[in-house]
C-alpha atoms as a PDB file:
ATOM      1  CA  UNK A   1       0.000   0.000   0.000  1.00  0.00           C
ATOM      2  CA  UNK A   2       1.057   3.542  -0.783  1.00  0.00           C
ATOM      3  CA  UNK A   3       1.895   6.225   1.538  1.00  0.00           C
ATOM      4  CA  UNK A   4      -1.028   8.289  -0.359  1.00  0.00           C
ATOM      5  CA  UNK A   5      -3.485   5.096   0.109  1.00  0.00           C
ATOM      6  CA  UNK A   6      -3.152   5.246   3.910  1.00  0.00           C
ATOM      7  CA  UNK A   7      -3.697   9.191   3.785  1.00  0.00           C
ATOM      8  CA  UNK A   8      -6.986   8.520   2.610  1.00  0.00           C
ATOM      9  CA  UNK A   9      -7.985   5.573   4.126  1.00  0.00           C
ATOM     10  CA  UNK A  10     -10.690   6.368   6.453  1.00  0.00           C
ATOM     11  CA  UNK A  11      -9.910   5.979  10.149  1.00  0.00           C
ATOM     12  CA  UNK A  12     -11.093   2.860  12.445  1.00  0.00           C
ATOM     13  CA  UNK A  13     -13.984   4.536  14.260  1.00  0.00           C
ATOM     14  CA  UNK A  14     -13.747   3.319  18.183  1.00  0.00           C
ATOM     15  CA  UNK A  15     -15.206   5.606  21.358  1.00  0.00           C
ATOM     16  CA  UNK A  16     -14.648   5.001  25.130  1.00  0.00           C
ATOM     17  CA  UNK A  17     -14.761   6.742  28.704  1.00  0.00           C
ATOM     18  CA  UNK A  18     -13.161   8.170  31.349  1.00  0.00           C
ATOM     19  CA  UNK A  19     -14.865   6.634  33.956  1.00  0.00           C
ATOM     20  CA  UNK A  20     -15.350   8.054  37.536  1.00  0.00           C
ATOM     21  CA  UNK A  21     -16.423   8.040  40.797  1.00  0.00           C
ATOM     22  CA  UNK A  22     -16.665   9.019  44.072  1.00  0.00           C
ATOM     23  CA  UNK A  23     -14.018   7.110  46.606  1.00  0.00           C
ATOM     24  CA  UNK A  24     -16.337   4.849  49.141  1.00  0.00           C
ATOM     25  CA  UNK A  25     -13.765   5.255  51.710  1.00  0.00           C
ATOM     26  CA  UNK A  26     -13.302   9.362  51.167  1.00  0.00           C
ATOM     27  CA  UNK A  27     -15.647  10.596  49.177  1.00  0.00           C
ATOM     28  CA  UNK A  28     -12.672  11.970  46.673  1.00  0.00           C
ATOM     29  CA  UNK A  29     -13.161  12.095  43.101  1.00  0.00           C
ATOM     30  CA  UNK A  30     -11.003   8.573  41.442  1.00  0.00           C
ATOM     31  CA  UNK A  31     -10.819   7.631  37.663  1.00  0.00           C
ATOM     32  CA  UNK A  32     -10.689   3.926  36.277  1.00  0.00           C
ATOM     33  CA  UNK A  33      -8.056   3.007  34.559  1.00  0.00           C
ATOM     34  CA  UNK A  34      -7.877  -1.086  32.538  1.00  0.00           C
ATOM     35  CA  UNK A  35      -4.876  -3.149  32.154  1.00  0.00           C
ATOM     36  CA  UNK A  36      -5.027  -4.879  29.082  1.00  0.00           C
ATOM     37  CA  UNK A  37      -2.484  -7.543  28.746  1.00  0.00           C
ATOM     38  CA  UNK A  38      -2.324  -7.798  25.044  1.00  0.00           C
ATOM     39  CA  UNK A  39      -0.625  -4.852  25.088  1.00  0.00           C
ATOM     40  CA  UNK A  40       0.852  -4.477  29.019  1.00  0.00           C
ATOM     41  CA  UNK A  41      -0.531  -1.192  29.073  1.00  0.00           C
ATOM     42  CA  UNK A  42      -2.886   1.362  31.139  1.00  0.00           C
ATOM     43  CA  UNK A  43      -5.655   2.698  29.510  1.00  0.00           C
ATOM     44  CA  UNK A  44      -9.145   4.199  29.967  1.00  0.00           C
ATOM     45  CA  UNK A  45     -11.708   1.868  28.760  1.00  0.00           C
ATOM     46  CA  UNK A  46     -12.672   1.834  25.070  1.00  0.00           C
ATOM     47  CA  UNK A  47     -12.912  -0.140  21.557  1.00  0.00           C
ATOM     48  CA  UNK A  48     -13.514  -0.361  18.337  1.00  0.00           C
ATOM     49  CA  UNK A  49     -17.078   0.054  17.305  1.00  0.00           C
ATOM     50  CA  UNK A  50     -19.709  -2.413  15.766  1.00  0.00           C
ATOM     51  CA  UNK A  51     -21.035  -2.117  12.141  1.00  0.00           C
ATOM     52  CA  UNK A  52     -23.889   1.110  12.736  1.00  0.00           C
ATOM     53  CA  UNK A  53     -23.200   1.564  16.121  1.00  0.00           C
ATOM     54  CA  UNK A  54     -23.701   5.027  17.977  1.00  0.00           C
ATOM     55  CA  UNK A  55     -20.771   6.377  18.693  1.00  0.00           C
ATOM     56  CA  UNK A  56     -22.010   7.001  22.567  1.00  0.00           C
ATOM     57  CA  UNK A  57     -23.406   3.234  22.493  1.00  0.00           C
ATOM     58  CA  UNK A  58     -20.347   1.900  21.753  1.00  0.00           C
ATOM     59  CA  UNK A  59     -18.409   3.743  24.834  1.00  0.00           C
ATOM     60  CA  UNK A  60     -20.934   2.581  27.134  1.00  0.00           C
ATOM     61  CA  UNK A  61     -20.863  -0.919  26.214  1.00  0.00           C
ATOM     62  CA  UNK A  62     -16.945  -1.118  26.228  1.00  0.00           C
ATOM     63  CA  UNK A  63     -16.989   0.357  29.261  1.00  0.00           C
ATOM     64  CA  UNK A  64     -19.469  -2.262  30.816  1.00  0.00           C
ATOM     65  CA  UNK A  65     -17.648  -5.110  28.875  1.00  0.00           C
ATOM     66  CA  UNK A  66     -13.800  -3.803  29.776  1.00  0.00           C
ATOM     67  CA  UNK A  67     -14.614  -2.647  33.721  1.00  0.00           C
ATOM     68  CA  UNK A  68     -18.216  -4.596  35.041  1.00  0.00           C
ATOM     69  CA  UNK A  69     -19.792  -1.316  35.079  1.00  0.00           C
ATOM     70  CA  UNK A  70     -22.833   0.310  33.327  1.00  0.00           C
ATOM     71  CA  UNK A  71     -22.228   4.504  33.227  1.00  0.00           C
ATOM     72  CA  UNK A  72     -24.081   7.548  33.296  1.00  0.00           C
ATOM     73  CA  UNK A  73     -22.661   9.281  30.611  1.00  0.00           C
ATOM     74  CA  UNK A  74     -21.907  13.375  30.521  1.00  0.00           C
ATOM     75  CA  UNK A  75     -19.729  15.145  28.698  1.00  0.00           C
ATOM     76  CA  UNK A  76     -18.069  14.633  25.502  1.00  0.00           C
ATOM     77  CA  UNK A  77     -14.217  14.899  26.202  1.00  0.00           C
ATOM     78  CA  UNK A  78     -11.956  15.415  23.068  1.00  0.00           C
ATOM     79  CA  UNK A  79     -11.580  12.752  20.295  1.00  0.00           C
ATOM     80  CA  UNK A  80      -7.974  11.376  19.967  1.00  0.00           C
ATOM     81  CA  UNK A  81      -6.902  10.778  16.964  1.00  0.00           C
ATOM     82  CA  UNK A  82      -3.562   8.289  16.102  1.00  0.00           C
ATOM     83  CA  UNK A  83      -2.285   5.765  14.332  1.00  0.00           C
ATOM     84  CA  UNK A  84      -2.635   1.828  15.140  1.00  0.00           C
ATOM     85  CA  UNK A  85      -1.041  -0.718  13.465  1.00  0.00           C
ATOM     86  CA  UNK A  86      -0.848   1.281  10.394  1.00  0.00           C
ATOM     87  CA  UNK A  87      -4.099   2.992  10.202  1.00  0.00           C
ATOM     88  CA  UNK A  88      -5.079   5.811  11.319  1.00  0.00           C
ATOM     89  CA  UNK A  89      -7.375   5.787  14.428  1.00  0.00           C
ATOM     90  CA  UNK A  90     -10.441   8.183  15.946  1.00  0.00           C
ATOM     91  CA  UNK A  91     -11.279   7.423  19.491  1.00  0.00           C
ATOM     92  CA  UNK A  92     -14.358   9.710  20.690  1.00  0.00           C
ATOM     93  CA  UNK A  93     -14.667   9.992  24.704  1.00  0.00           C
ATOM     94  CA  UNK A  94     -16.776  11.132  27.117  1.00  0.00           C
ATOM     95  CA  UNK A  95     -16.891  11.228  30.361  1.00  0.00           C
ATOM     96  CA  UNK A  96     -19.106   9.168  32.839  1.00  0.00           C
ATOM     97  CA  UNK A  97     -20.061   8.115  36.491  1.00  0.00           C
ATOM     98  CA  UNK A  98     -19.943   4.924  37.193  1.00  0.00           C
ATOM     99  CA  UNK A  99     -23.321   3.135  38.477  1.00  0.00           C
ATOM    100  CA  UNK A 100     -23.505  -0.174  38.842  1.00  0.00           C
ATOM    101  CA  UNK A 101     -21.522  -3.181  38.660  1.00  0.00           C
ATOM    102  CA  UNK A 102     -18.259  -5.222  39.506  1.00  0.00           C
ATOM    103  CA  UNK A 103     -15.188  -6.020  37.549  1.00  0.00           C
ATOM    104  CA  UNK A 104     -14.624  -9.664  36.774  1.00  0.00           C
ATOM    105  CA  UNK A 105     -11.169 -10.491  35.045  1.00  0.00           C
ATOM    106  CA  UNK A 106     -11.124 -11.351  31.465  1.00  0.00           C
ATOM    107  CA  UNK A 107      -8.995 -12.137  27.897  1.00  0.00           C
ATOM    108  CA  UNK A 108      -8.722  -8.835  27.418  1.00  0.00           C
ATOM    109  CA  UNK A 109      -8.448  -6.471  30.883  1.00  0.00           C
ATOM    110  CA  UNK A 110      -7.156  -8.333  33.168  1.00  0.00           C
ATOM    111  CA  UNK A 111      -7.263  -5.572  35.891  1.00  0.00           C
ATOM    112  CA  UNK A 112      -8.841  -2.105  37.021  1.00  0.00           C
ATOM    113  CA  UNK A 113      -7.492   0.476  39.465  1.00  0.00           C
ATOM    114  CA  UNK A 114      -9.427   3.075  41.022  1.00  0.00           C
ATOM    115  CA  UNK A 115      -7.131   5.997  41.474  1.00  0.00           C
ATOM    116  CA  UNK A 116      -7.082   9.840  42.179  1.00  0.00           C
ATOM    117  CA  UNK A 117      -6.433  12.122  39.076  1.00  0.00           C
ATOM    118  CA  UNK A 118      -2.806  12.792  39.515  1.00  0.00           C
ATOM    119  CA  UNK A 119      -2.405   8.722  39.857  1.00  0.00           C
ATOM    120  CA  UNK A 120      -4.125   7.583  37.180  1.00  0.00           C
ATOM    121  CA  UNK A 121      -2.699  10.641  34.554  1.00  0.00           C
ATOM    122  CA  UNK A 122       0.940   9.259  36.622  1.00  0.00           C
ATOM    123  CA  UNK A 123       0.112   4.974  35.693  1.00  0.00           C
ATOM    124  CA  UNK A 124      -1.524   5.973  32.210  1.00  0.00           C
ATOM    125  CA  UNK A 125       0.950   4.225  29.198  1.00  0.00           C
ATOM    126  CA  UNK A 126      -0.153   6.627  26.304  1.00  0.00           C
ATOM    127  CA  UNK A 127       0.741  10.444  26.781  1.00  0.00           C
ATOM    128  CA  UNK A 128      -2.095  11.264  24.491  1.00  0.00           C
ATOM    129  CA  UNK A 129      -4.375   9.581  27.579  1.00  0.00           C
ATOM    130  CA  UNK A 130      -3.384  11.811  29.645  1.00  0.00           C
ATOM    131  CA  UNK A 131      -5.304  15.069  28.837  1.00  0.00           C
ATOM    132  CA  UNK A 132      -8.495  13.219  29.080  1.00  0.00           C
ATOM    133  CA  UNK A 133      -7.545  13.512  32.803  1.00  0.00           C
ATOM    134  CA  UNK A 134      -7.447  17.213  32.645  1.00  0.00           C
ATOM    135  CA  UNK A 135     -10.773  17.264  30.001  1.00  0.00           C
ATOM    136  CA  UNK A 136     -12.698  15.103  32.786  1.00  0.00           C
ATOM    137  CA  UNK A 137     -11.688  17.696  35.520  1.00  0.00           C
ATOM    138  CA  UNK A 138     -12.754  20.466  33.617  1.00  0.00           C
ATOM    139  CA  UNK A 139     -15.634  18.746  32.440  1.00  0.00           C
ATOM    140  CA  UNK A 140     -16.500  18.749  36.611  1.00  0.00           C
ATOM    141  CA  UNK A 141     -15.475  21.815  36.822  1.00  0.00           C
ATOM    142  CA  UNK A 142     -12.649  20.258  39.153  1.00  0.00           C
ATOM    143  CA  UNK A 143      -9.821  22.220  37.557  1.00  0.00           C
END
């Protein structure tokens, strides 16, 4: 494939959260962070979309199948746009409050950590993941 090919191909479509809540020991605002071992990385939860899938459906049920939780879902956060494994990718994100639920270990997370802004934009692999952090504070007007 040509370097002008892959300009134009159109980008794998995938959306996600940053997913919060409120500490049960402090009360203190934490964010959720997966471990997928594919990759050894940390990540905020998201995935590739299915065929005619809403954008906002899509980061809900990731979230749900990557953490055990369902989500209220608030604001959009900024799309992130890079490339994966030659193509170029477009994550939407939004943030949202964790409900219900209970992680369970899986092929693809294998673990979830609960931690306090500065920790979780601190353990996050990807630089780009990062100023979600910051968007989701805003976004609470936490900043």
């Amino acid at each position: 494939m040509t370097q002008a090919n892959e300009a134009t191909e159109p980008p794998v479509q995938a959306a996600g959260c940053v997913l919060w809540r409120r500490s049960p020991v402090d009360g203190e605002l934490e964010v959720c962070l997966v471990h997928r071992p594919k990759y050894d990385d940390w990540s905020h939860p998201k995935g590739k979309l299915k065929r005619g899938e809403d954008h906002l459906a899509g980061a809900l049920r990731e979230v749900e199948e990557e953490t055990g939780h369902r989500a209220a879902p608030g604001t959009r956060l900024p799309t992130v746009l890079y490339m994966a494994n030659g193509r170029p990718k477009e994550v939407r994100y939004w943030a949202a409050e964790a409900t219900t639920g209970a992680f369970t270990p899986n092929d693809e997370v294998d673990r979830i950590l609960w931690l306090p802004p500065s920790a979780a934009r601190n353990r996050l692999t990807q630089p780009r993941d990062r100023t979600l952090v910051d968007a989701l504070l805003q976004a609470l007007r936490l900043a």
